[in-house]
N, C-alpha and C. Protein backbone atom coordinates (compact mmCIF):
# COMPACT_ATOMS: atom_id res chain seq x y z
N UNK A 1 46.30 3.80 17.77
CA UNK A 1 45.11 4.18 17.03
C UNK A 1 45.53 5.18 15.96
N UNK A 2 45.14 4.97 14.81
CA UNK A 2 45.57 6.05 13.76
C UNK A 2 44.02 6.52 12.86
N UNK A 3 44.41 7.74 12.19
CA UNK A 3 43.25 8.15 11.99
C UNK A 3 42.56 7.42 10.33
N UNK A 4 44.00 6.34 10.15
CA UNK A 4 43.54 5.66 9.18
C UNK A 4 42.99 4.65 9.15
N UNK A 5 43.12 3.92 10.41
CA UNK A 5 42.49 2.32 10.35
C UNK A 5 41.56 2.89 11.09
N UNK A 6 40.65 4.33 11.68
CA UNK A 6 39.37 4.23 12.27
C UNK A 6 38.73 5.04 10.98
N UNK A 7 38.92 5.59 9.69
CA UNK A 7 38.43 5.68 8.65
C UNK A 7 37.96 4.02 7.83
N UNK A 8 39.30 3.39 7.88
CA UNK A 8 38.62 2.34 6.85
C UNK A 8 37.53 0.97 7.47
N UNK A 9 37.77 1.09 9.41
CA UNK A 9 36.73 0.43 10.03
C UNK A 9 35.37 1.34 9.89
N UNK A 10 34.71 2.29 9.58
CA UNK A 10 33.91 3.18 9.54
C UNK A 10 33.23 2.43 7.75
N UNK A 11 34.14 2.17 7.14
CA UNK A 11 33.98 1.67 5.50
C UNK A 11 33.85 0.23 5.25
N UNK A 12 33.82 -0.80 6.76
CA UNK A 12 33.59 -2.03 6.67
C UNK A 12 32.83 -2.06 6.40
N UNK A 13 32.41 -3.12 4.91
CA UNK A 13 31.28 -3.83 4.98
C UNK A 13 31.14 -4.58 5.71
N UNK A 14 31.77 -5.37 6.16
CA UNK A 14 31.09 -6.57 6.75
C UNK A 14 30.82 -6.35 8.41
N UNK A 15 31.81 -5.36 8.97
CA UNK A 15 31.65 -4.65 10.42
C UNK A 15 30.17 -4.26 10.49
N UNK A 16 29.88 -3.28 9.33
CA UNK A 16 28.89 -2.63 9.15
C UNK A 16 27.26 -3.17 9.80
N UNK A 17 26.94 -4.31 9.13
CA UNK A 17 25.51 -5.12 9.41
C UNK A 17 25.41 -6.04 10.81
N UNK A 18 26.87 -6.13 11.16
CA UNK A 18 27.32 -7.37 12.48
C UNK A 18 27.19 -5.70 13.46
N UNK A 19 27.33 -4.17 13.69
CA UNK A 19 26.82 -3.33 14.47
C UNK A 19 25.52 -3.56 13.98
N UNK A 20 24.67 -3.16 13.49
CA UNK A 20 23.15 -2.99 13.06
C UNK A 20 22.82 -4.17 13.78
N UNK A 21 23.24 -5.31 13.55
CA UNK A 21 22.42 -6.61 14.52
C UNK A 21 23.02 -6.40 16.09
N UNK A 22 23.70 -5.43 16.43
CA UNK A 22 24.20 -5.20 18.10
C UNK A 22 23.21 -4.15 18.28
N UNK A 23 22.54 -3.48 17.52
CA UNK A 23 21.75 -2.36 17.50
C UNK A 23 20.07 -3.20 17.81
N UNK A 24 19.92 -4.07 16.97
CA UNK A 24 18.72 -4.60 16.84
C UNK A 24 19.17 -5.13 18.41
N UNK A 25 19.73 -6.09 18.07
CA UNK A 25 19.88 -6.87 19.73
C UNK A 25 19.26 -6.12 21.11
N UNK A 26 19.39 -4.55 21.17
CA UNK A 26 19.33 -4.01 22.24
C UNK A 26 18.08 -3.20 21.71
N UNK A 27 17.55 -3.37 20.70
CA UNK A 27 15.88 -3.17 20.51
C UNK A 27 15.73 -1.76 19.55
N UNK A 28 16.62 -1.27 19.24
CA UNK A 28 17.09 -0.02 18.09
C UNK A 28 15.88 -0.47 17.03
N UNK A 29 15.05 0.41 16.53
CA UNK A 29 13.97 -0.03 15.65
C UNK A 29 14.34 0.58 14.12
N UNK A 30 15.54 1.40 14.39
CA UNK A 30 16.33 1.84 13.14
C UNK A 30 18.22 1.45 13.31
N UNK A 31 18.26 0.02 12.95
CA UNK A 31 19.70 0.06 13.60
C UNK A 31 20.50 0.55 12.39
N UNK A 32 20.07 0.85 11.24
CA UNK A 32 20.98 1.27 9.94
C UNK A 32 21.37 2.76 10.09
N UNK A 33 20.18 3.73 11.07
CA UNK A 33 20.34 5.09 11.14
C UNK A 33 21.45 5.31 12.72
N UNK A 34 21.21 3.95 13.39
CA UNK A 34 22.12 4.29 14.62
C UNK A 34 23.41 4.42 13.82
N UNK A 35 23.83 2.99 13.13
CA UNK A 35 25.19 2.69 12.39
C UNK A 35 25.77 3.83 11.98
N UNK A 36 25.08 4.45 10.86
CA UNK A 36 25.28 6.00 10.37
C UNK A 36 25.94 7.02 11.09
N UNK A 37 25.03 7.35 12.11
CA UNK A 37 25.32 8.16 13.13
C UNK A 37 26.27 8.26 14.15
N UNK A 38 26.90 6.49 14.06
CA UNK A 38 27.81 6.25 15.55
C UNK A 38 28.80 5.68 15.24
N UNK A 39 29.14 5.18 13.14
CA UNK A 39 29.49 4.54 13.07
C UNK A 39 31.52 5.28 13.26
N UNK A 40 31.87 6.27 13.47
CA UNK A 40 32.73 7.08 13.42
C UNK A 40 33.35 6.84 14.99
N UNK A 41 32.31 7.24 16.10
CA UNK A 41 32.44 6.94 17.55
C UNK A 41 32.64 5.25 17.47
N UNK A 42 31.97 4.17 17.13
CA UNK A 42 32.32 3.26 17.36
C UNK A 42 33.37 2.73 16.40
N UNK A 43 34.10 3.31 15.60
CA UNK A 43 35.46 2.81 14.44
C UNK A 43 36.54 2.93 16.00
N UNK A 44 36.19 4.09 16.27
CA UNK A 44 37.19 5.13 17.35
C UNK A 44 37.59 4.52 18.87
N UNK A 45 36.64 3.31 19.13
CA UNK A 45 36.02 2.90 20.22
C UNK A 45 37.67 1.88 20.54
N UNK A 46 38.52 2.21 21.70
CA UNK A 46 39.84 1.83 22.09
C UNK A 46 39.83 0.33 21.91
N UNK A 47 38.90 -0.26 22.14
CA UNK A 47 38.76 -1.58 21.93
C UNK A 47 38.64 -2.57 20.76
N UNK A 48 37.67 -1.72 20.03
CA UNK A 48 37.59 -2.19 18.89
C UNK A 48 38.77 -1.77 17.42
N UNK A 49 38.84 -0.19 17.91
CA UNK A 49 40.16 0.01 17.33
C UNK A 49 41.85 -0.89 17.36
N UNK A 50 41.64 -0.99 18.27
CA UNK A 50 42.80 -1.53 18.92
C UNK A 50 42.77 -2.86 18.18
N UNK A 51 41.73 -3.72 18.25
CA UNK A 51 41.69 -5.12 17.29
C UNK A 51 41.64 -5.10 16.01
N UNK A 52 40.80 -3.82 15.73
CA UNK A 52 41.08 -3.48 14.02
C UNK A 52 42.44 -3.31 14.09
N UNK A 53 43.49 -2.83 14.26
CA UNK A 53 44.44 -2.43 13.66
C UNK A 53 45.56 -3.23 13.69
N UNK A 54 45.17 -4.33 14.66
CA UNK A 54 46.24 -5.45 15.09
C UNK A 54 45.87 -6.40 14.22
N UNK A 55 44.71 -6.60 13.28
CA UNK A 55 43.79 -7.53 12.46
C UNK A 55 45.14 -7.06 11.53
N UNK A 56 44.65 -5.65 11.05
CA UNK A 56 45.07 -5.17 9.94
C UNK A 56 46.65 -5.39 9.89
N UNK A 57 47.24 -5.21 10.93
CA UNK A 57 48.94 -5.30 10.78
C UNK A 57 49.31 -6.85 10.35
N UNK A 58 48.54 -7.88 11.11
CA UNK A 58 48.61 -8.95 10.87
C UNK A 58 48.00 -9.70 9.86
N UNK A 59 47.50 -8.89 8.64
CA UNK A 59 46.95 -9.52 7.68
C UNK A 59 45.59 -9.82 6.94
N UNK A 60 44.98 -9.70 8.08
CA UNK A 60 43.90 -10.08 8.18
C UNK A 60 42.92 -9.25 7.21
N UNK A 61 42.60 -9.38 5.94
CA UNK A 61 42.22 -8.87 5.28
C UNK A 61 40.34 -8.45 5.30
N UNK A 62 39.75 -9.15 6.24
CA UNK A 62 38.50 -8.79 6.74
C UNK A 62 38.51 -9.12 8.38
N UNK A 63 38.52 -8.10 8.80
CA UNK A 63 38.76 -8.06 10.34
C UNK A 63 37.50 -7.54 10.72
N UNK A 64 36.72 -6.77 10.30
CA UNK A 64 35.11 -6.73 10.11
C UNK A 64 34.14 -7.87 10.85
N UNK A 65 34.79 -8.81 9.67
CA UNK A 65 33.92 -9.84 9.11
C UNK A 65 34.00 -10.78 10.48
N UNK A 66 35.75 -11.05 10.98
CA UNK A 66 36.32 -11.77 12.14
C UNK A 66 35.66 -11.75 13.19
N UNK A 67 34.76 -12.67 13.93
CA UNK A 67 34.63 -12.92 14.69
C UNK A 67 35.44 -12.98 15.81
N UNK A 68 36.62 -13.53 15.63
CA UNK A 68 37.56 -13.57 16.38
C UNK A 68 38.29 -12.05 16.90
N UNK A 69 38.44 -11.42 15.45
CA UNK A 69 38.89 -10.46 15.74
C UNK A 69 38.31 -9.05 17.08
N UNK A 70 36.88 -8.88 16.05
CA UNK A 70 35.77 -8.20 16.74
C UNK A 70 34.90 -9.36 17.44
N UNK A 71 34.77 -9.23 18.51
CA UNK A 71 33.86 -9.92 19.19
C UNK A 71 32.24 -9.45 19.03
N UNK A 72 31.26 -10.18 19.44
CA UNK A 72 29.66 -9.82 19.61
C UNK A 72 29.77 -8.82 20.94
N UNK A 73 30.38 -9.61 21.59
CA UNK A 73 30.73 -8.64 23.03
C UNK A 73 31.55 -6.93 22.75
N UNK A 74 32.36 -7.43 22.15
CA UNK A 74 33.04 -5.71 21.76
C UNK A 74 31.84 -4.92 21.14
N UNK A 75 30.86 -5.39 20.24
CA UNK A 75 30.31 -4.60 19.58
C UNK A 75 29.52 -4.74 20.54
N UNK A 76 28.82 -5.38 21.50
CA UNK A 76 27.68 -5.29 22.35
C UNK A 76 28.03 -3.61 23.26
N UNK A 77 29.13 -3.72 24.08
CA UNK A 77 29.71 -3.00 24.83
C UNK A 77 30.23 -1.33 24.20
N UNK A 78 29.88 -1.56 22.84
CA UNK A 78 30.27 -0.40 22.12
C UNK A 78 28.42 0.11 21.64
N UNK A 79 27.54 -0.38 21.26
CA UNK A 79 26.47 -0.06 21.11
C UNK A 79 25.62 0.86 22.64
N UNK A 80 25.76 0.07 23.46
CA UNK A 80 25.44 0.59 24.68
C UNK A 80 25.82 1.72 25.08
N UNK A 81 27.87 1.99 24.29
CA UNK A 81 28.05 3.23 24.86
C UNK A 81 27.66 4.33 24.18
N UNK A 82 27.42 3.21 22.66
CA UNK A 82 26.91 4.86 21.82
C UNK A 82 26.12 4.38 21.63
N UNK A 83 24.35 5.05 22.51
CA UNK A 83 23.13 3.92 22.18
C UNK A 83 22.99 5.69 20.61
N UNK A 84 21.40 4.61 20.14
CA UNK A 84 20.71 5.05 18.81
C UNK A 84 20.64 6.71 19.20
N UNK A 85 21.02 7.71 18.31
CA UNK A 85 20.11 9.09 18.25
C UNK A 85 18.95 8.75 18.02
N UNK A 86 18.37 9.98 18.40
CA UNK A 86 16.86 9.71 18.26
C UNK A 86 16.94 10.72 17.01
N UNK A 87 17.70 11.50 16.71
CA UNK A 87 17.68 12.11 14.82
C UNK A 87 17.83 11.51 14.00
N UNK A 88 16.71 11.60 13.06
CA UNK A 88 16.90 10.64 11.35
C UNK A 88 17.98 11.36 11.13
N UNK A 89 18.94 9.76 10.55
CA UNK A 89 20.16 10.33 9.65
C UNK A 89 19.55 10.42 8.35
N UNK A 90 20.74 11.40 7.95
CA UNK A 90 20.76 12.45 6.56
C UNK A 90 21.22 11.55 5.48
């Protein structure tokens, strides 16, 4: 895990909206303010890190986007652990 590939997973677009729909999924009525708020804890998340960075070594120029890469399940299992604040993000 380096503190660079959990900065530029934090800057996925396409990671970005595929959490917000793991957010909605589990009934989040603001999943753009969870994203915000968790999106740092879940870049960080051993699992998902771990596939980001093996995406990234291997090429994979949207590992975000990868299904394969990131699973629905990884992000399911990562939403749960960091459910929504209840503080509006800034």
């Amino acid at each position: 895990m380096s503190f660079a590939t959990i900065a530029q997973c934090t800057n996925d677009q396409a990671l970005a909206p595929r959490v917000m729909g793991g957010y909605a999924a589990e009934g989040v009525a603001t999943p753009e303010q969870a994203w915000i708020l968790n999106r740092w804890l879940i870049a960080a998340d051993p699992s998902i890190n771990a596939a980001y960075a093996s995406a990234i070594a291997g090429g994979n120029e949207n590992p975000g986007g990868d299904e394969a890469v990131i699973t629905d399940q990884m992000i399911t299992a990562a939403v749960q652990a960091f459910p929504a604040p209840t503080e509006p993000a800034t």
